[in-house]
C-alpha atoms as a PDB file:
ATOM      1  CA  UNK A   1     118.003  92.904  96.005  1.00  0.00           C
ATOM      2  CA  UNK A   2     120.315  95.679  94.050  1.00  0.00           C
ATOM      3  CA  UNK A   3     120.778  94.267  90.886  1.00  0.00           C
ATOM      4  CA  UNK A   4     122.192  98.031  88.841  1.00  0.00           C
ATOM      5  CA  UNK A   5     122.814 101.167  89.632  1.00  0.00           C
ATOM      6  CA  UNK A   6     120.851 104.279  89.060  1.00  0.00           C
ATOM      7  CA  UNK A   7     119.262 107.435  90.484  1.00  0.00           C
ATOM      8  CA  UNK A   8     116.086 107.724  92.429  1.00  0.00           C
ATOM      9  CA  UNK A   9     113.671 110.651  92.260  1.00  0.00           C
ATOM     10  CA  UNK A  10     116.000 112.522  94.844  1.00  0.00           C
ATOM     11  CA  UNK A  11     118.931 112.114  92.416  1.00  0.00           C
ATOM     12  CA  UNK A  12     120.906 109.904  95.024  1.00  0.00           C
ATOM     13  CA  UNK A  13     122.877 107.137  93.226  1.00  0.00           C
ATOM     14  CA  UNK A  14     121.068 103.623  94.088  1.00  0.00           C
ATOM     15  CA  UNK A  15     120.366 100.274  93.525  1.00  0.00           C
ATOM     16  CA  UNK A  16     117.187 100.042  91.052  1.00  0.00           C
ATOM     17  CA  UNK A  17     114.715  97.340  93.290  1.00  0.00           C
ATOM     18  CA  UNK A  18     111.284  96.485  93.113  1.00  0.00           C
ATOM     19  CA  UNK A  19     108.749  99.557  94.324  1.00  0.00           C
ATOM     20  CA  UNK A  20     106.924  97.168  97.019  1.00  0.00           C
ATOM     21  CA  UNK A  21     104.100 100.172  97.346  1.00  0.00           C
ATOM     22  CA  UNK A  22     102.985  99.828  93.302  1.00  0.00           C
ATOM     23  CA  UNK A  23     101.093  96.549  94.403  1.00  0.00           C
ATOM     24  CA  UNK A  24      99.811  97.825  97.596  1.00  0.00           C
ATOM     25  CA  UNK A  25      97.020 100.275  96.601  1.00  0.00           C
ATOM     26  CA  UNK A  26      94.540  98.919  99.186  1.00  0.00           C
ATOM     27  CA  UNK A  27      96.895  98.870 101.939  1.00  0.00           C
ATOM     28  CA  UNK A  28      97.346 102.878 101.270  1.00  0.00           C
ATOM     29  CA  UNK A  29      93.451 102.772 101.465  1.00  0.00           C
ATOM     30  CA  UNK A  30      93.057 100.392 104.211  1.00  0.00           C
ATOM     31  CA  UNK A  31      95.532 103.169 106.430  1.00  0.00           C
ATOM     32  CA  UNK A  32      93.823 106.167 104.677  1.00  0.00           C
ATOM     33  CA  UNK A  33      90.570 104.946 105.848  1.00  0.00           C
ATOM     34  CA  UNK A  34      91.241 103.375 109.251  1.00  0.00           C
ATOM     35  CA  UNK A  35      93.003 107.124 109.999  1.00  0.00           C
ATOM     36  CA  UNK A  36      89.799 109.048 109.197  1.00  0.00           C
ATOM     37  CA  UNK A  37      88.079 106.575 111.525  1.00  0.00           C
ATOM     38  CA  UNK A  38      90.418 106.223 114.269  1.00  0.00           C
ATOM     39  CA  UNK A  39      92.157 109.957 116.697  1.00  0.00           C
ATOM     40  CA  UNK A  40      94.467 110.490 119.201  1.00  0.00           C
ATOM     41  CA  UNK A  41      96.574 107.876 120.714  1.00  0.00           C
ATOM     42  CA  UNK A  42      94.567 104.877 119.056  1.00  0.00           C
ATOM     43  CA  UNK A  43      95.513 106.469 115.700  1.00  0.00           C
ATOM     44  CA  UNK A  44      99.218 106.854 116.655  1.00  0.00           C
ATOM     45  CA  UNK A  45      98.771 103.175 117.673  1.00  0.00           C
ATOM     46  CA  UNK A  46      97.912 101.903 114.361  1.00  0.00           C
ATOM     47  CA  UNK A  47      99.829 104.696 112.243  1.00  0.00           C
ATOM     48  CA  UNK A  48     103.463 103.134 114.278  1.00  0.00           C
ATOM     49  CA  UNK A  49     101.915  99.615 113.551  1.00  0.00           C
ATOM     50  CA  UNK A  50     101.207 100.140 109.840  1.00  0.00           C
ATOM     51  CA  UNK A  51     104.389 101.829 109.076  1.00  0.00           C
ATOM     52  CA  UNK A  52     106.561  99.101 111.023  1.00  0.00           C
ATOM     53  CA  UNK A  53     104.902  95.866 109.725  1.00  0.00           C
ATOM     54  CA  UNK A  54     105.476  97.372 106.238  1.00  0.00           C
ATOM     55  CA  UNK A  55     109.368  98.088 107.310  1.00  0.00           C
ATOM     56  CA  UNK A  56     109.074  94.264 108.534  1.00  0.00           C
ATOM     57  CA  UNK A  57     107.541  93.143 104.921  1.00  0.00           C
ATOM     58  CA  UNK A  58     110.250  95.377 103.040  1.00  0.00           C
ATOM     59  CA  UNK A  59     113.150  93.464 105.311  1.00  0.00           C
ATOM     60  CA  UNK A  60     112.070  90.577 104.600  1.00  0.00           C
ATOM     61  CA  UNK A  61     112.059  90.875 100.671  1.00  0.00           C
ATOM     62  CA  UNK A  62     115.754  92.121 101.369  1.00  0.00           C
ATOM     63  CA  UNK A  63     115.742  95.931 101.036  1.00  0.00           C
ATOM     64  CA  UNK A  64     118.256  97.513 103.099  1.00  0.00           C
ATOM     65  CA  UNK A  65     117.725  99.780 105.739  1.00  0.00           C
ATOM     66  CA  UNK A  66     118.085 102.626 103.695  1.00  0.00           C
ATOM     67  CA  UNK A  67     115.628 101.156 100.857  1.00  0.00           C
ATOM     68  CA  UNK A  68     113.279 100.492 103.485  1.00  0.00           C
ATOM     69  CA  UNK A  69     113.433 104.045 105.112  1.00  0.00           C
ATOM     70  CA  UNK A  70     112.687 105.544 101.324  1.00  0.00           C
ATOM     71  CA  UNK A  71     109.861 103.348 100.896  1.00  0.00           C
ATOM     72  CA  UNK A  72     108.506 103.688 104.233  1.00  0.00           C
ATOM     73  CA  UNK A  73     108.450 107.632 103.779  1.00  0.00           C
ATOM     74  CA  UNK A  74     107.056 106.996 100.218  1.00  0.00           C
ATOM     75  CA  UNK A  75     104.094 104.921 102.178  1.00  0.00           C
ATOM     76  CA  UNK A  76     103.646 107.701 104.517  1.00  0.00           C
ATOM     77  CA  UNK A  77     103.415 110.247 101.753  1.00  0.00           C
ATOM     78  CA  UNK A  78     101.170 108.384  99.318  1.00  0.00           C
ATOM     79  CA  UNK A  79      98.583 107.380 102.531  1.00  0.00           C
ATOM     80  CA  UNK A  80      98.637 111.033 103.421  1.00  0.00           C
ATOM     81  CA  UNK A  81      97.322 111.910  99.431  1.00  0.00           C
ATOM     82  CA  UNK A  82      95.062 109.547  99.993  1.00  0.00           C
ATOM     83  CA  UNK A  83      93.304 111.416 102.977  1.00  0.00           C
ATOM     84  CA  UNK A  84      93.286 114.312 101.086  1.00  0.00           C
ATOM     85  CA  UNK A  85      91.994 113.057  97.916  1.00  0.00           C
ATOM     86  CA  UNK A  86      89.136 111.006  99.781  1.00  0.00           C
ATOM     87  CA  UNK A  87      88.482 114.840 102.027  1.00  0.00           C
ATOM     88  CA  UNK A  88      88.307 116.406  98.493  1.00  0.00           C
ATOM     89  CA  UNK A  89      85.661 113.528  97.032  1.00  0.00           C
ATOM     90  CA  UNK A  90      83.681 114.215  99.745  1.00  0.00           C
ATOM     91  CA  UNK A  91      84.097 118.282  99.443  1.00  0.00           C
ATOM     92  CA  UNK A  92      83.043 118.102  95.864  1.00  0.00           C
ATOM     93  CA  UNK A  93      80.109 115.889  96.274  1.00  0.00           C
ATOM     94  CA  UNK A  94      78.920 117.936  99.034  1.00  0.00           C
ATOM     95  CA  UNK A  95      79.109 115.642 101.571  1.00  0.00           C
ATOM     96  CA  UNK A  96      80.001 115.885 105.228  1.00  0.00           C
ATOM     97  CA  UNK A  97      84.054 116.819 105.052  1.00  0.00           C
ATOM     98  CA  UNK A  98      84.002 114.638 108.720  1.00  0.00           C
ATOM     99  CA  UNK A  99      82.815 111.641 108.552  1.00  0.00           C
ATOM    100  CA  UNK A 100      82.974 110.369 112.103  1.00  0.00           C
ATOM    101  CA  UNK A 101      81.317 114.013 113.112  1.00  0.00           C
ATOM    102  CA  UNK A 102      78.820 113.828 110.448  1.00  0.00           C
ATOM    103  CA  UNK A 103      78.996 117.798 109.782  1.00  0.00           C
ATOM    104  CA  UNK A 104      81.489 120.090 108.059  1.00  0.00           C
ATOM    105  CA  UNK A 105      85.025 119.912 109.329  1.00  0.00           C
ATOM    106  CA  UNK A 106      85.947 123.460 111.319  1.00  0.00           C
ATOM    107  CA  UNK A 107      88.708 125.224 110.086  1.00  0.00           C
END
């Protein structure tokens, strides 16, 4: 899936392929949302399952394993935003910060 060479955000010297995440802005909401539902070992259930059926998606498109372990981390960074921007919504239009408590989350 290389096609030229270039350097990624971290500066490393890679291949230039296709950023699988650009078309997968509901997935990162899907996972944002299921993880504000979901706690404890349920959550790590699905968080493991998200993260290695995408791995499975990106090897089958043809990224290496190194590709695939940058894009992977790049999923887990952009679903964690996510969280936060959805917790910051809700803080600015004064909802419940919790919404599976229903009240203000505790700090």
């Amino acid at each position: 899936m290389n096609m030229t060479t270039g350097h990624d955000a971290r500066g490393a010297q890679s291949g230039i392929i296709a950023f699988p995440l650009s078309g997968r802005t509901n997935l990162i909401r899907r996972c944002a949302a299921e993880l504000e539902a979901v706690h404890g070992e349920a959550a790590v259930t699905y968080w493991r399952t998200a993260c290695r059926n995408l791995a499975d998606d990106l090897a089958t498109l043809g990224c290496d394993e190194n590709d695939i372990h940058h894009q992977v981390m790049d999923f887990q960074t952009e679903v964690q935003l996510e969280m936060m921007r959805r917790y910051s919504e809700r803080l600015e239009a004064g909802a419940d910060a919790d919404p599976e408590e229903g009240h203000r989350a505790r700090t």
